[in-house]
N, C-alpha and C. Protein backbone atom coordinates (compact mmCIF):
# COMPACT_ATOMS: atom_id res chain seq x y z
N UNK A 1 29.97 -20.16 6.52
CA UNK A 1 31.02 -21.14 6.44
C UNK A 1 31.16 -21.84 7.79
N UNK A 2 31.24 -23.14 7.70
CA UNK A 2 31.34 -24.15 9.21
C UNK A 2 32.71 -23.96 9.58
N UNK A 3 33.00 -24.00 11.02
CA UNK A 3 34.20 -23.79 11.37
C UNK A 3 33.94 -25.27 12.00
N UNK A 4 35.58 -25.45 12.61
CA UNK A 4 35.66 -26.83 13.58
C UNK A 4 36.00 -26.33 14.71
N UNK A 5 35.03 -26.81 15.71
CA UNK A 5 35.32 -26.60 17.52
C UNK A 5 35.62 -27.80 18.28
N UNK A 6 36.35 -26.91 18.83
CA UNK A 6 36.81 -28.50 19.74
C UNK A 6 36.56 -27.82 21.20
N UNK A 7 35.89 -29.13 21.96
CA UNK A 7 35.89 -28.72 23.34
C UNK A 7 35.79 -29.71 24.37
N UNK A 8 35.95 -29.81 25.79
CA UNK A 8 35.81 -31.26 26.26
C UNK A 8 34.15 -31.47 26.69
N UNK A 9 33.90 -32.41 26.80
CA UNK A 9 32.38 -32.82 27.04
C UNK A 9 32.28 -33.90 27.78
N UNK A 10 31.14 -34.04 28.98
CA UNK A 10 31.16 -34.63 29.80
C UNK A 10 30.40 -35.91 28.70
N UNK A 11 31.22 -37.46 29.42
CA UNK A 11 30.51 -38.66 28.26
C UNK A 11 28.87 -38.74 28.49
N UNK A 12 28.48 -38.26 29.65
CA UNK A 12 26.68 -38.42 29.56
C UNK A 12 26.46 -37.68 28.22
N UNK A 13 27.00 -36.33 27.97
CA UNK A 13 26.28 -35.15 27.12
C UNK A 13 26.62 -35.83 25.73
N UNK A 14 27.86 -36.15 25.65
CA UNK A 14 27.85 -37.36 24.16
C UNK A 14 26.91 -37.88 23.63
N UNK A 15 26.36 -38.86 24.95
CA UNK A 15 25.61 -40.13 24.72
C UNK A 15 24.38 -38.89 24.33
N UNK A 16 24.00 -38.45 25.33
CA UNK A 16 22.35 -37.57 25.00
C UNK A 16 22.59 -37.18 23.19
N UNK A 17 23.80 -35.97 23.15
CA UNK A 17 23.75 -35.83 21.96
C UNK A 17 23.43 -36.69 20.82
N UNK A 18 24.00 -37.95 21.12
CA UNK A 18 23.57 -39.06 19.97
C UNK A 18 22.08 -39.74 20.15
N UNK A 19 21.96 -39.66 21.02
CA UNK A 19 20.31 -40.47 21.14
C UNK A 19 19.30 -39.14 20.41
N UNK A 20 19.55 -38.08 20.71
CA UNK A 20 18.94 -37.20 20.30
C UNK A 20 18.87 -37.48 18.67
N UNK A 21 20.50 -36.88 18.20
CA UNK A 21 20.52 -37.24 16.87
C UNK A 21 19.66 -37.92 16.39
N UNK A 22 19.81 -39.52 16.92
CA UNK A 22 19.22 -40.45 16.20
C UNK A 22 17.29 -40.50 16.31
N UNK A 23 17.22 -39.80 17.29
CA UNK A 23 15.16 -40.11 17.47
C UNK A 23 14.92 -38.72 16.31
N UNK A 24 15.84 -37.50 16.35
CA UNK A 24 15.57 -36.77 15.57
C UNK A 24 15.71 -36.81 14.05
N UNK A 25 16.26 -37.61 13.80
CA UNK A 25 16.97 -38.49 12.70
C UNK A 25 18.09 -36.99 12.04
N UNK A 26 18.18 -36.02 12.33
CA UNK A 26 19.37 -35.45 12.38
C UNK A 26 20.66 -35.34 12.83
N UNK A 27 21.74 -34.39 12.33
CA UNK A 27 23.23 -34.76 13.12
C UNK A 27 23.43 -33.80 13.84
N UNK A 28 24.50 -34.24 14.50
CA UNK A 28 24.53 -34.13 15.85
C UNK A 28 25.16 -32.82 16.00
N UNK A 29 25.48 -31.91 14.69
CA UNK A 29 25.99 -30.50 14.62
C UNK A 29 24.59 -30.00 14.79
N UNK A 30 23.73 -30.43 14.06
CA UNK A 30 22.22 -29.95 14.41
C UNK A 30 21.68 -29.52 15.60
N UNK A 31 21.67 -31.14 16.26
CA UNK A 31 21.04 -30.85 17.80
C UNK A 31 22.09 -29.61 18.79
N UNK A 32 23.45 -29.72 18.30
CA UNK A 32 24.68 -28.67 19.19
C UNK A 32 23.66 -27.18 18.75
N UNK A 33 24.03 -26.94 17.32
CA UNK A 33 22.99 -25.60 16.83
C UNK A 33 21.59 -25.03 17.42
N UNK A 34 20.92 -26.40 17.21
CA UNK A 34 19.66 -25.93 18.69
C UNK A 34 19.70 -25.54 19.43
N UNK A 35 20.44 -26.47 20.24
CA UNK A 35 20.49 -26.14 21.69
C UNK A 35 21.14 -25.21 22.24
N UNK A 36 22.46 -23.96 21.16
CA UNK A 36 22.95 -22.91 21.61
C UNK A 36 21.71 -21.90 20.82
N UNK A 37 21.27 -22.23 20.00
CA UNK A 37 19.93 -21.07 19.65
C UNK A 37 18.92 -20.98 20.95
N UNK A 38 18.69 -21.85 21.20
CA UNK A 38 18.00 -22.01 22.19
C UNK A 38 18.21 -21.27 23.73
N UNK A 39 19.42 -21.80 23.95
CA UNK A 39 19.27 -21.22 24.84
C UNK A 39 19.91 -19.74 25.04
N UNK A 40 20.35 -19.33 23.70
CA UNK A 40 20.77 -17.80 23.26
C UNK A 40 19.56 -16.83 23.38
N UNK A 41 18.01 -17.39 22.92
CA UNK A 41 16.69 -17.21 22.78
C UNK A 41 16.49 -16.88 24.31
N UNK A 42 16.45 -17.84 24.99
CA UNK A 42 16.35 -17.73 26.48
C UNK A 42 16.52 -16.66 27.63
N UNK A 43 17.90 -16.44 27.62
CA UNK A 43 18.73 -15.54 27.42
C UNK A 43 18.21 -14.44 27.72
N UNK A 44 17.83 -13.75 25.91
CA UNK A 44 17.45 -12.80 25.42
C UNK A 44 16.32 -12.34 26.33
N UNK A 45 15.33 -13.52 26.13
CA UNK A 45 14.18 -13.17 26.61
C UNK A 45 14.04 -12.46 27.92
N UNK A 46 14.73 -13.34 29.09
CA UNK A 46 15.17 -12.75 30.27
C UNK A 46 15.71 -11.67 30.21
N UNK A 47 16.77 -10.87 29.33
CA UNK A 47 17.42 -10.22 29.75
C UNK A 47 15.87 -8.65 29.38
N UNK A 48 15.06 -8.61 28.61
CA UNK A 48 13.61 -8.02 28.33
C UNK A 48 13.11 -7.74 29.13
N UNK A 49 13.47 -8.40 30.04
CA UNK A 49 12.13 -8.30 31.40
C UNK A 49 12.21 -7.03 31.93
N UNK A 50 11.45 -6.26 32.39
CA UNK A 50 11.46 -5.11 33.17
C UNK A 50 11.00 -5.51 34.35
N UNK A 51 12.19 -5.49 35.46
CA UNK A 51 12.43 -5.34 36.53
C UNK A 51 11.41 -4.85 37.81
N UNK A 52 11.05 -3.48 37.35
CA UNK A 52 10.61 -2.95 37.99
C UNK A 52 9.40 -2.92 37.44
N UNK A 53 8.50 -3.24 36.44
CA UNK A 53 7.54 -2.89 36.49
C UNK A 53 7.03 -4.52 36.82
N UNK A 54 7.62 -5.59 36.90
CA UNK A 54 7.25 -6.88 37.67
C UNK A 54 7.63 -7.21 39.44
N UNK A 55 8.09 -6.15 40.01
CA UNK A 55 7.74 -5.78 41.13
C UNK A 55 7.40 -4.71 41.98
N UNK A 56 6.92 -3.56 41.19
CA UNK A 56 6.45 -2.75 41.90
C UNK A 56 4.97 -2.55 42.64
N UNK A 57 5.68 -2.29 43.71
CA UNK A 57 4.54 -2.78 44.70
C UNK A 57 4.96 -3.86 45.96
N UNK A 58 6.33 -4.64 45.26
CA UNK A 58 6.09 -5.66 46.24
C UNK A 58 6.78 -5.23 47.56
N UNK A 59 7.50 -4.16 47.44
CA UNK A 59 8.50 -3.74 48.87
C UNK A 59 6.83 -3.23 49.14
N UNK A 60 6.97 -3.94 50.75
CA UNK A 60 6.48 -2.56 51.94
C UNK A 60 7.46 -2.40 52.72
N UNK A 61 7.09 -0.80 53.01
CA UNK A 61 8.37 -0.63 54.11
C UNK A 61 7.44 -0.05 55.26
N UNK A 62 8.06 -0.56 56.52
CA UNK A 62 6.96 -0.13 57.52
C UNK A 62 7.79 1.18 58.04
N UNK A 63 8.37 2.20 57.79
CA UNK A 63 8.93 3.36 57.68
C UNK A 63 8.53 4.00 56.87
N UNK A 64 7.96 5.66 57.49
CA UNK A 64 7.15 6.14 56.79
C UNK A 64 8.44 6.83 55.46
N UNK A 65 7.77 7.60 54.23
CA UNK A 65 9.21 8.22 53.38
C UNK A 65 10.21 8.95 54.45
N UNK A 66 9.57 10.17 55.12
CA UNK A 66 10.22 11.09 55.79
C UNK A 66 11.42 10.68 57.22
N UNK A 67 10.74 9.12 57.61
CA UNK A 67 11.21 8.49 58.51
C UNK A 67 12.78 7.86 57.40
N UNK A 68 12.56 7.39 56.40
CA UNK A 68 13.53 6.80 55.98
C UNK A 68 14.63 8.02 55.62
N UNK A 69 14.18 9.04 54.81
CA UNK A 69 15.44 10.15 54.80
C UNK A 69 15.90 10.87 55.85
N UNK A 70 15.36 10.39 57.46
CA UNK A 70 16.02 10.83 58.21
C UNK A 70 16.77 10.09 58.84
N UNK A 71 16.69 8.55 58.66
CA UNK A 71 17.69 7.44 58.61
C UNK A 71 18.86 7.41 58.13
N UNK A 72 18.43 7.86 56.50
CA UNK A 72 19.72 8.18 55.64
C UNK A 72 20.49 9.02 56.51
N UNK A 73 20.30 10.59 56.39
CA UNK A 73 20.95 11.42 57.09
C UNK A 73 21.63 11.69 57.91
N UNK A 74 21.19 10.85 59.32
CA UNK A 74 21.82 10.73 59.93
C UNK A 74 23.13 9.56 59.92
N UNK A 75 22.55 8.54 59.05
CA UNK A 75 23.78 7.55 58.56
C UNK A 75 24.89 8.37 58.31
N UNK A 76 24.56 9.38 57.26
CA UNK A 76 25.60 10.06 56.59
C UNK A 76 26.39 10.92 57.30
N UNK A 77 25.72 11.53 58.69
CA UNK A 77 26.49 11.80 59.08
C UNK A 77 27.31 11.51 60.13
N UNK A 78 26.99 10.60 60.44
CA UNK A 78 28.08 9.64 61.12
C UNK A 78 28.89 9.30 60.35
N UNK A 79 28.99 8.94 59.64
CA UNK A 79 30.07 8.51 58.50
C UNK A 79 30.88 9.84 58.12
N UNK A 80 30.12 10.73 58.04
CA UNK A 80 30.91 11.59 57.69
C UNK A 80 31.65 12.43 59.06
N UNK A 81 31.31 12.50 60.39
CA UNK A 81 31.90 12.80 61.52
C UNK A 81 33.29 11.79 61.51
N UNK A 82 33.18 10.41 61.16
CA UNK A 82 34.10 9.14 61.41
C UNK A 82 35.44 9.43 60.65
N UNK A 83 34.64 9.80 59.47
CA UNK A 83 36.10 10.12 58.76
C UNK A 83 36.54 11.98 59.19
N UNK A 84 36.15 12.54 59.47
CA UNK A 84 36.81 14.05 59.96
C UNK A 84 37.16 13.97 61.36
N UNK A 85 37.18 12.80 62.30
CA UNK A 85 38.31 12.98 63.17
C UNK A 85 39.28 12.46 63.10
C-alpha cells in the first residue's frame, strides 16, 4: 500500500527529478523508489566488506611484537601509579 511523504527538497533535486522522469518516460515516485533502492543496495554492499581481510598486511610497525607489549606495560603502569597517588 502507497503511503504519502512529505519532505522539503532542495529546487535543483525537483528539477533533476523531473528531467529524469521525463527521459525515463516514468514518474517521478519511480525515479524517488530507485534511487532509495539504490542507494539502500550500496549501503549494504559496503557494510559486507571485511575489514580486515582487505587490509591485512598493510600496517608495518617498525617495533618489534615484544618491543610493543613492553610499551603497553609500561603505559599501564604509569597510569596506574597516577591514579594510586
Amino acid at each position: 500500500m502507497d503511503k504519502i511523504f512529505s519532505a522539503r527538497i532542495d529546487d535543483s533535486i525537483i528539477r533533476k527529478i523531473g528531467d529524469l522522469s521525463d527521459k525515463l518516460h516514468t514518474s517521478k515516485k519511480a525515479i524517488i523508489e530507485k534511487a532509495v533502492q539504490l542507494l539502500w543496495k550500496d549501503i549494504e554492499e559496503k557494510q559486507k566488506q571485511d575489514i580486515f581481510a582487505e587490509t591485512c598486511g598493510i600496517w608495518q610497525k617498525i617495533e618489534t611484537p615484544a618491543e610493543t607489549v613492553k610499551n603497553i606495560k609500561d603505559e599501564f603502569r604509569k597510569s596506574f601509579r597516577k591514579h594510586q597517588e
